[in-house]
C-alpha atoms as a PDB file:
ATOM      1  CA  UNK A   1     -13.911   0.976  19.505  1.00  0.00           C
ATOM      2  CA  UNK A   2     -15.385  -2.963  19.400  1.00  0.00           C
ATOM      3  CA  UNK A   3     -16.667  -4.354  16.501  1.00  0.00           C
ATOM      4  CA  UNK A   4     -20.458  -3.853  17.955  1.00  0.00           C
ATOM      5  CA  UNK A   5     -19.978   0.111  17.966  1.00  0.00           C
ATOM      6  CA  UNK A   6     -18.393  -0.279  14.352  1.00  0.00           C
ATOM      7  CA  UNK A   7     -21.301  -1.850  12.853  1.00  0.00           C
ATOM      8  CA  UNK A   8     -23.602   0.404  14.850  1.00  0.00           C
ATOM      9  CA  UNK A   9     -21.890   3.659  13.346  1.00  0.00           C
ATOM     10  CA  UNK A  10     -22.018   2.213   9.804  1.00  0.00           C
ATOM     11  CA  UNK A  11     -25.939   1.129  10.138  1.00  0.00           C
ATOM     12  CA  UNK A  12     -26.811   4.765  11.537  1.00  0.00           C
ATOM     13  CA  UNK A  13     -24.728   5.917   8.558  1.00  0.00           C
ATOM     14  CA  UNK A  14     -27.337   4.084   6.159  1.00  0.00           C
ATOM     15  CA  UNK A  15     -30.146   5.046   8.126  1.00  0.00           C
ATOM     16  CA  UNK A  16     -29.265   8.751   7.718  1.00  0.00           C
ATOM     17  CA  UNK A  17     -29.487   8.056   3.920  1.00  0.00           C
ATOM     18  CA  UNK A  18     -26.451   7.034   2.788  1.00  0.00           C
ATOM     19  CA  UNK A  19     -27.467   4.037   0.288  1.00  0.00           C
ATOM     20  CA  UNK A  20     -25.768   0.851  -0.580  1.00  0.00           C
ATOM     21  CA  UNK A  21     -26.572  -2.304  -2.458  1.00  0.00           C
ATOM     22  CA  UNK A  22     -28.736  -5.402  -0.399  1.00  0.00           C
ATOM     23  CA  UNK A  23     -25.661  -7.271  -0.858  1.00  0.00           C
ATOM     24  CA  UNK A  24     -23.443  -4.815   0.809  1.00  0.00           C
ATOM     25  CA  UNK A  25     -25.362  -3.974   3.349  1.00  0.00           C
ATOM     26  CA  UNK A  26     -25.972  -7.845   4.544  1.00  0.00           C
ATOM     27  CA  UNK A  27     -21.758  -7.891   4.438  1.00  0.00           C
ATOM     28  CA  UNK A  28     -21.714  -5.419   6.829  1.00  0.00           C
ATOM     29  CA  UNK A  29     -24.481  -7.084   8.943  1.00  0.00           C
ATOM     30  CA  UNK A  30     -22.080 -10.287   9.228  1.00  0.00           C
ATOM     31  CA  UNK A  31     -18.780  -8.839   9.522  1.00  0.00           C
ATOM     32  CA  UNK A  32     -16.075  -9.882  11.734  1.00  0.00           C
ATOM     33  CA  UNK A  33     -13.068  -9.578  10.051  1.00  0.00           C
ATOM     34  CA  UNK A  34     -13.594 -12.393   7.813  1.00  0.00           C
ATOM     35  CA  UNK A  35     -10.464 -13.075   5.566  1.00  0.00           C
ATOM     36  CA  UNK A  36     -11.157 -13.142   1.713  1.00  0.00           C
ATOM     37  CA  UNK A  37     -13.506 -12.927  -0.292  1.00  0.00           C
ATOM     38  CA  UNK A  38     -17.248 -11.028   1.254  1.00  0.00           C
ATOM     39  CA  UNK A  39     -19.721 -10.709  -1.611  1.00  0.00           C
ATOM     40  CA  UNK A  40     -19.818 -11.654  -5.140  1.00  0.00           C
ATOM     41  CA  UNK A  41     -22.416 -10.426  -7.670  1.00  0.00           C
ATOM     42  CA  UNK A  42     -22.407 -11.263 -10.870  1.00  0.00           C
ATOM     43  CA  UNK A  43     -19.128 -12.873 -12.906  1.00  0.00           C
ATOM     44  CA  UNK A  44     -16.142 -12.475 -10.155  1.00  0.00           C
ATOM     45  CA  UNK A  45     -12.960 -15.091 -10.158  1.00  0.00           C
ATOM     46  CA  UNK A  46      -9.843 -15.390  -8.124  1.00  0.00           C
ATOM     47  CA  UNK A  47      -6.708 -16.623 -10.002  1.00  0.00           C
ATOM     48  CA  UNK A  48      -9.080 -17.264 -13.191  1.00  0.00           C
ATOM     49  CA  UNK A  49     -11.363 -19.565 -11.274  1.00  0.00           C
ATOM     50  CA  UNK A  50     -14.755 -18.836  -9.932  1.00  0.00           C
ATOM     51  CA  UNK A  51     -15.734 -17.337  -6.925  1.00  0.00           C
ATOM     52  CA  UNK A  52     -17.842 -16.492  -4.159  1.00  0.00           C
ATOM     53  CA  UNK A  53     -18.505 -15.624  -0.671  1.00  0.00           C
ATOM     54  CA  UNK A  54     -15.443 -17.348   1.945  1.00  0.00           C
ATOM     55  CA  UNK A  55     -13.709 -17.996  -0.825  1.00  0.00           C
ATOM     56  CA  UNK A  56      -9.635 -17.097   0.440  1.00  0.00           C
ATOM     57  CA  UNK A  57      -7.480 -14.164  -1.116  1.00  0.00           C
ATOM     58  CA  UNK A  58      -4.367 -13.740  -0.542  1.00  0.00           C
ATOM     59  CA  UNK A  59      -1.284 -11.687  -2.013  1.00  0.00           C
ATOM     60  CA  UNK A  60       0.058 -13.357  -5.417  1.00  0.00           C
ATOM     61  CA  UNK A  61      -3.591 -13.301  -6.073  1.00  0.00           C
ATOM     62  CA  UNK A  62      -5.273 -12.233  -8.901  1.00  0.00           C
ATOM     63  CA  UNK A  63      -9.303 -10.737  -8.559  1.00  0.00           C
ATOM     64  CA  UNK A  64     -11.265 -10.016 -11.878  1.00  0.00           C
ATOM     65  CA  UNK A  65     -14.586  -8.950 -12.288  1.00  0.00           C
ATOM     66  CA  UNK A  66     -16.793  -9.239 -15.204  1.00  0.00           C
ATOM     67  CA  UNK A  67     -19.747  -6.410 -16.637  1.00  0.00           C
ATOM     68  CA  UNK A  68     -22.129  -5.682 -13.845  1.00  0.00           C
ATOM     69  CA  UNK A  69     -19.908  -7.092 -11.454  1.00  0.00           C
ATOM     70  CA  UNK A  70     -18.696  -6.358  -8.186  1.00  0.00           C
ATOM     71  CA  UNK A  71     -16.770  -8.039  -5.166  1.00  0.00           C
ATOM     72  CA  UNK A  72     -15.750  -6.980  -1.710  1.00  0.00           C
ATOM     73  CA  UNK A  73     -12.766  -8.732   0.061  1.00  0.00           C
ATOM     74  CA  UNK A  74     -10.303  -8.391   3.113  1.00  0.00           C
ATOM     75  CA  UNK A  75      -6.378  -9.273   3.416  1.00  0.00           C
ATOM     76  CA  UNK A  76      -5.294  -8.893   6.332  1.00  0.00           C
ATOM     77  CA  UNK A  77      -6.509  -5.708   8.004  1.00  0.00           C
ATOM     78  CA  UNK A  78      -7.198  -4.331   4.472  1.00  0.00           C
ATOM     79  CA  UNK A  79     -10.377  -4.447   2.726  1.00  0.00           C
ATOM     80  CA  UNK A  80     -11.266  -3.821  -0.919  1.00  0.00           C
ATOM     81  CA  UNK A  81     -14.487  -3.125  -3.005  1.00  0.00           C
ATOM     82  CA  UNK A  82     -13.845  -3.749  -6.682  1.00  0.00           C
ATOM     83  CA  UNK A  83     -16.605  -2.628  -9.537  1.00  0.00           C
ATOM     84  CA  UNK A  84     -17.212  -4.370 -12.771  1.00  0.00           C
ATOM     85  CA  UNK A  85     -15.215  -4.982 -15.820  1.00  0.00           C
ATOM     86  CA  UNK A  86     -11.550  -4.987 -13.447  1.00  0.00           C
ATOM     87  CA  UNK A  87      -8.465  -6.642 -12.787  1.00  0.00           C
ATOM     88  CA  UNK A  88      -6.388  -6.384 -10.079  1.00  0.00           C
ATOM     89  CA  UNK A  89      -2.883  -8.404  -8.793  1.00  0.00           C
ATOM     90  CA  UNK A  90      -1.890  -8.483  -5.232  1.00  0.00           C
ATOM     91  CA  UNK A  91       1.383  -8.090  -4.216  1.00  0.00           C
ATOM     92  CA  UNK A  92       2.731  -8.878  -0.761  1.00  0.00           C
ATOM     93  CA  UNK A  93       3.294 -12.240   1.729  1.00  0.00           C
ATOM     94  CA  UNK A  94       1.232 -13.646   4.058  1.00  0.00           C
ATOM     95  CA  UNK A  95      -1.716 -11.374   4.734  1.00  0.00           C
ATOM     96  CA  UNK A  96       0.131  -8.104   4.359  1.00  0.00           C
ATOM     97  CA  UNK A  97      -0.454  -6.750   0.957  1.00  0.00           C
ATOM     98  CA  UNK A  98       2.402  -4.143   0.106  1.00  0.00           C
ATOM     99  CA  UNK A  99       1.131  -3.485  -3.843  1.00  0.00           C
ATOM    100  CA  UNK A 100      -1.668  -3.486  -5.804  1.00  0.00           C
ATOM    101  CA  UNK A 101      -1.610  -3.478  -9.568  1.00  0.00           C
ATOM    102  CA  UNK A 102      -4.726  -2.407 -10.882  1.00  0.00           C
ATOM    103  CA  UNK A 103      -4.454  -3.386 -14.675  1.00  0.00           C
ATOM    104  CA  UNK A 104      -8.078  -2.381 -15.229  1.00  0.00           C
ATOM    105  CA  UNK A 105     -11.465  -1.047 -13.760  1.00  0.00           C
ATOM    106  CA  UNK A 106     -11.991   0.226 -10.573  1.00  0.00           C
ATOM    107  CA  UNK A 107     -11.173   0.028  -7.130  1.00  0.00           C
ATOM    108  CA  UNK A 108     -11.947   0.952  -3.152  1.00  0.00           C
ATOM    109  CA  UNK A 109      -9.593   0.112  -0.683  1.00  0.00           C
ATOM    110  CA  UNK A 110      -8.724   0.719   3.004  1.00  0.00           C
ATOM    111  CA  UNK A 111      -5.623   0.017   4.235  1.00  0.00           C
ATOM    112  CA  UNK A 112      -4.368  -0.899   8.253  1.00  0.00           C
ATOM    113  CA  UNK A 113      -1.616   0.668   9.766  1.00  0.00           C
ATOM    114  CA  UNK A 114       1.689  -0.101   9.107  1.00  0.00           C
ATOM    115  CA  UNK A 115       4.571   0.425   6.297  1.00  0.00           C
ATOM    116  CA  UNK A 116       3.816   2.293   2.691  1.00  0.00           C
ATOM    117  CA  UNK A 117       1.517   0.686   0.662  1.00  0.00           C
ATOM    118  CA  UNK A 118       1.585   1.130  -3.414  1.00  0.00           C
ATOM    119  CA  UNK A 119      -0.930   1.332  -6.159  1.00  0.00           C
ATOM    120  CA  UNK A 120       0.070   1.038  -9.723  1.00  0.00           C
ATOM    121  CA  UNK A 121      -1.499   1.146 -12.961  1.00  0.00           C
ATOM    122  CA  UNK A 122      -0.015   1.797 -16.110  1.00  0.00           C
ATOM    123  CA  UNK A 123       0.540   5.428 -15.436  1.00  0.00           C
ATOM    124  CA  UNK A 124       1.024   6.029 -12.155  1.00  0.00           C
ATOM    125  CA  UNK A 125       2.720   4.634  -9.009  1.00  0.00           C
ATOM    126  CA  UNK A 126       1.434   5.856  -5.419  1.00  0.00           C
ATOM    127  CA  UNK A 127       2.557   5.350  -2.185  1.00  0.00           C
ATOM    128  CA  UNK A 128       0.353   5.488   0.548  1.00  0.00           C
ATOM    129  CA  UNK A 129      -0.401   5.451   4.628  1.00  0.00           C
ATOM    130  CA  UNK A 130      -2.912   5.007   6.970  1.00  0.00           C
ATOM    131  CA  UNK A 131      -5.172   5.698   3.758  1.00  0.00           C
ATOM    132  CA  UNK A 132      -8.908   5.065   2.012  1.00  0.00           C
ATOM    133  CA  UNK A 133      -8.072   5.466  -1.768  1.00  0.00           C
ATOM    134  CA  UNK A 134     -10.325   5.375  -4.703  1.00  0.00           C
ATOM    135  CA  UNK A 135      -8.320   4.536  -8.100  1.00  0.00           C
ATOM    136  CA  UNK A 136      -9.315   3.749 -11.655  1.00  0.00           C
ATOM    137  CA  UNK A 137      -7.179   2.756 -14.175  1.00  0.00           C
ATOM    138  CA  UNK A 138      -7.848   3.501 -18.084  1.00  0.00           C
ATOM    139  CA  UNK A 139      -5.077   2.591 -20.663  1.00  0.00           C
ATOM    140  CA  UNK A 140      -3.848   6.863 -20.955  1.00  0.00           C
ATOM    141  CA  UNK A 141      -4.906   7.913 -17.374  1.00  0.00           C
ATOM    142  CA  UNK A 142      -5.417   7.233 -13.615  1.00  0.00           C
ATOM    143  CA  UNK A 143      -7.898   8.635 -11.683  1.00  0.00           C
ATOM    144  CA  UNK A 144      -6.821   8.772  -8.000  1.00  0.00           C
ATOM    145  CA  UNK A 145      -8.945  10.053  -4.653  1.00  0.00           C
ATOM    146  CA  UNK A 146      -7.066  10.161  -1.325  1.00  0.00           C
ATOM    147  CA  UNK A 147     -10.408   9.495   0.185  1.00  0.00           C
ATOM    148  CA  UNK A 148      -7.984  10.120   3.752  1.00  0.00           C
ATOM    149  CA  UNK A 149      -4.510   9.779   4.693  1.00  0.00           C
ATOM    150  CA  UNK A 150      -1.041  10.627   2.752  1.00  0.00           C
ATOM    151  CA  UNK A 151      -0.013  10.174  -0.838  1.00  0.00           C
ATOM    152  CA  UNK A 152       3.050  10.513  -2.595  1.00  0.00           C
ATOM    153  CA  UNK A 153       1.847   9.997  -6.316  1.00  0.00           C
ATOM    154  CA  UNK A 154       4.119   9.563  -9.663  1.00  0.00           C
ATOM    155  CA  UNK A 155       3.467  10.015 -13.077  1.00  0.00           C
ATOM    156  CA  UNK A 156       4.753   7.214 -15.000  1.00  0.00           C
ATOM    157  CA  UNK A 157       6.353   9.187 -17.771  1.00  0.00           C
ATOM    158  CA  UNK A 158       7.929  12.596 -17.427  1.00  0.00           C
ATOM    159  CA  UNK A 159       8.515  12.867 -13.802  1.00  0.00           C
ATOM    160  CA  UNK A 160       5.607  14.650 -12.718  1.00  0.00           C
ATOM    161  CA  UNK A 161       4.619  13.643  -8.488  1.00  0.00           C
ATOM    162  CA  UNK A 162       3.184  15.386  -5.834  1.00  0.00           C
ATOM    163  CA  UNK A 163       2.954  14.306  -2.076  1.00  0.00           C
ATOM    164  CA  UNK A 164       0.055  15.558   0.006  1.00  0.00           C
ATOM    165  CA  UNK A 165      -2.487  14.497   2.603  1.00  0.00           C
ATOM    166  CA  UNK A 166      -6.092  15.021   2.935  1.00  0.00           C
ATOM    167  CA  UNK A 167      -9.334  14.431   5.250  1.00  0.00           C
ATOM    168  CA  UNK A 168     -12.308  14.044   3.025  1.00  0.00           C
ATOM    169  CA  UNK A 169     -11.840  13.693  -0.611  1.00  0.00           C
ATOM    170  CA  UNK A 170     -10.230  17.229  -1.154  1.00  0.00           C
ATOM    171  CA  UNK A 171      -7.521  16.511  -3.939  1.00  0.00           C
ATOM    172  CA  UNK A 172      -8.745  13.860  -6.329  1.00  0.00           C
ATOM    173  CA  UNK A 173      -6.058  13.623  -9.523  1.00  0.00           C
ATOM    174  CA  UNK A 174      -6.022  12.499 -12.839  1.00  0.00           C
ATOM    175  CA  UNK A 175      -2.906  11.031 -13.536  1.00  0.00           C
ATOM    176  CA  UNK A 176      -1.778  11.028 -17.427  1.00  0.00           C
ATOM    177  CA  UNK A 177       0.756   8.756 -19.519  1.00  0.00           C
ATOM    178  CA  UNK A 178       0.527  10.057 -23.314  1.00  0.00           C
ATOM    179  CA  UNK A 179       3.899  12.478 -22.340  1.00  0.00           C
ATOM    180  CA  UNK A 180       2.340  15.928 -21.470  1.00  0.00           C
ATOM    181  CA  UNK A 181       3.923  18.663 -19.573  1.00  0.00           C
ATOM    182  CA  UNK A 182       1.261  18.690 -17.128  1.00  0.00           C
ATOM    183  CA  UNK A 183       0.437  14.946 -16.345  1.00  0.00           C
ATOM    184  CA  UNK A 184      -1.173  15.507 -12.928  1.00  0.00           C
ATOM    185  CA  UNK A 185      -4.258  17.872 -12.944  1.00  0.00           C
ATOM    186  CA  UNK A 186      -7.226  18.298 -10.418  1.00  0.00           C
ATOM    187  CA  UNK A 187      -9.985  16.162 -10.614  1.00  0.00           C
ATOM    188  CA  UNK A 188     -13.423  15.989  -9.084  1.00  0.00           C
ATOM    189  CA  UNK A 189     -15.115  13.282  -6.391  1.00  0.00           C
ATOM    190  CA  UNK A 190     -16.535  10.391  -8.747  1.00  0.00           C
ATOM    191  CA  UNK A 191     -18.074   7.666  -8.574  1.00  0.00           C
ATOM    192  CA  UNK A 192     -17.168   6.513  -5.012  1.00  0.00           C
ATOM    193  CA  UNK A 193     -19.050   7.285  -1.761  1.00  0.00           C
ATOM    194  CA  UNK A 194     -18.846   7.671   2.131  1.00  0.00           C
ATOM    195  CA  UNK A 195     -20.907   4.766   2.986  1.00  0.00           C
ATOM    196  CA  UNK A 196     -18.664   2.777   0.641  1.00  0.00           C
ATOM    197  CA  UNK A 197     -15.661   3.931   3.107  1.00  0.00           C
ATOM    198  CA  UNK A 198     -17.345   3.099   6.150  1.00  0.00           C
ATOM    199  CA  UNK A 199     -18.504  -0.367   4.811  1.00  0.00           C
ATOM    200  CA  UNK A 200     -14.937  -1.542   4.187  1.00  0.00           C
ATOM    201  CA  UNK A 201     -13.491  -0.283   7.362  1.00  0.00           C
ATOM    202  CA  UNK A 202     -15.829  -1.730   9.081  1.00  0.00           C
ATOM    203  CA  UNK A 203     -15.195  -4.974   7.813  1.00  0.00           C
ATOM    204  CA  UNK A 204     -11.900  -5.048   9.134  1.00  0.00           C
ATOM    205  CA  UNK A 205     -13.214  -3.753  12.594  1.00  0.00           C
ATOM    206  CA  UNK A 206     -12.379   0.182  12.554  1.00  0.00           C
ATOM    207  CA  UNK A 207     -13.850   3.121  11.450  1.00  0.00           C
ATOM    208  CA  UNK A 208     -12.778   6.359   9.121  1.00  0.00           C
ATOM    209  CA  UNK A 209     -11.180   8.925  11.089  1.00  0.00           C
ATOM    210  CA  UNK A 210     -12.924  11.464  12.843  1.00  0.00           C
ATOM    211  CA  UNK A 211     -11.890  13.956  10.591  1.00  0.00           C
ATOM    212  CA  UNK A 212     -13.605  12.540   8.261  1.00  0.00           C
ATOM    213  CA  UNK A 213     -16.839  11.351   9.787  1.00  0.00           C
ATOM    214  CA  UNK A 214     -17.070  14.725  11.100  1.00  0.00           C
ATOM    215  CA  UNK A 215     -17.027  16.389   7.525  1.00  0.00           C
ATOM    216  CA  UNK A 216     -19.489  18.401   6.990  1.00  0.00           C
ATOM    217  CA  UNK A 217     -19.504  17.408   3.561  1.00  0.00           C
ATOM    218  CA  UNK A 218     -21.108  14.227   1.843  1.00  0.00           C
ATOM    219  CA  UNK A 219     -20.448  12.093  -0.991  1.00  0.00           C
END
């Protein structure tokens, strides 16, 4: 599908009353596969230097975001929306991004095809393909969505991991490192959406699959 019938899919997405912010919505508008960084509001720097729009990231990078802050960028044939009050290191050569170390905060991403991927935080490791993933990373817990795709996830202490695929949000985790028995448990869909999804792969010129478009649940 051409770039044209991406953005066309994601607009009648937003017309059906899926909401995003102004800012995210005129990204989508311009995209074509722009490298780096999309949209900036609010406090947002790139290896502790200010950013905005065009500005380049690239793995060894590191993206923060202040309060009320948020930033959408592509690597690659990834793409990334990250929310206020995060941090998050890059890991990879060239534009392939292998890791992702989310030290703090929150954070979309969709990945292209290819080898496993991994997100870390400080109590989990996953491995991922062909996958949209929501994460959040809190000092004692993860909280993971395998928006779509395949997972293998890891507790970071005890030995706890699961591996599983899903369609459309169906097995969100929380991911625990205070030594439990049970360190991953069920979680609920929060605070990511659909539109979100269909934003960022359409900044990188594809869609969600049609598994998931054709859900007939929304979030």
């Amino acid at each position: 599908m051409d770039t044209h019938r991406m953005h066309r899919r994601a607009l009648l997405a937003l017309g059906a009353g899926i909401s995003l912010p102004a800012a995210l919505r005129l990204a989508l508008a311009q995209s074509s596969a722009k490298q780096g960084l999309r949209t900036a509001q609010g406090e947002v720097g790139v290896n502790g230097k200010p950013a905005e729009p065009g500005t380049l990231v690239r793995p060894g990078d590191v993206i923060a975001t202040g309060e009320g802050a948020y930033a959408t960028f592509v690597v690659g044939q990834d793409a990334f929306l990250v929310r206020e009050a995060s941090r998050a290191e890059l890991i990879g050569s060239g534009v392939l991004v292998s890791a992702l170390q989310l030290v703090t905060g929150k954070l979309l991403s969709v990945f292209g095809s290819g080898g496993e991927r991994r997100l870390v935080t400080a109590t989990a490791t996953i491995g991922i393909r062909g996958t949209g993933a929501y994460i959040e990373a809190e000092p004692a817990r993860t909280y993971f969505c395998l928006c779509y795709g395949t997972a293998e996830v890891a507790a970071t202490l005890g030995g706890a991991h699961e591996s599983y695929s899903t369609r459309h949000h169906e097995s969100p985790r929380y991911i625990y490192g205070d030594g439990r028995g049970r360190a991953i448990v069920p979680a609920s869909v929060a605070n990511h959406t659909d539109s979100e999804l269909i934003l960022l792969e359409s900044l990188v010129g594809r869609s969600p699959p049609p598994s998931f478009m054709e859900s007939p649940n929304r979030y």
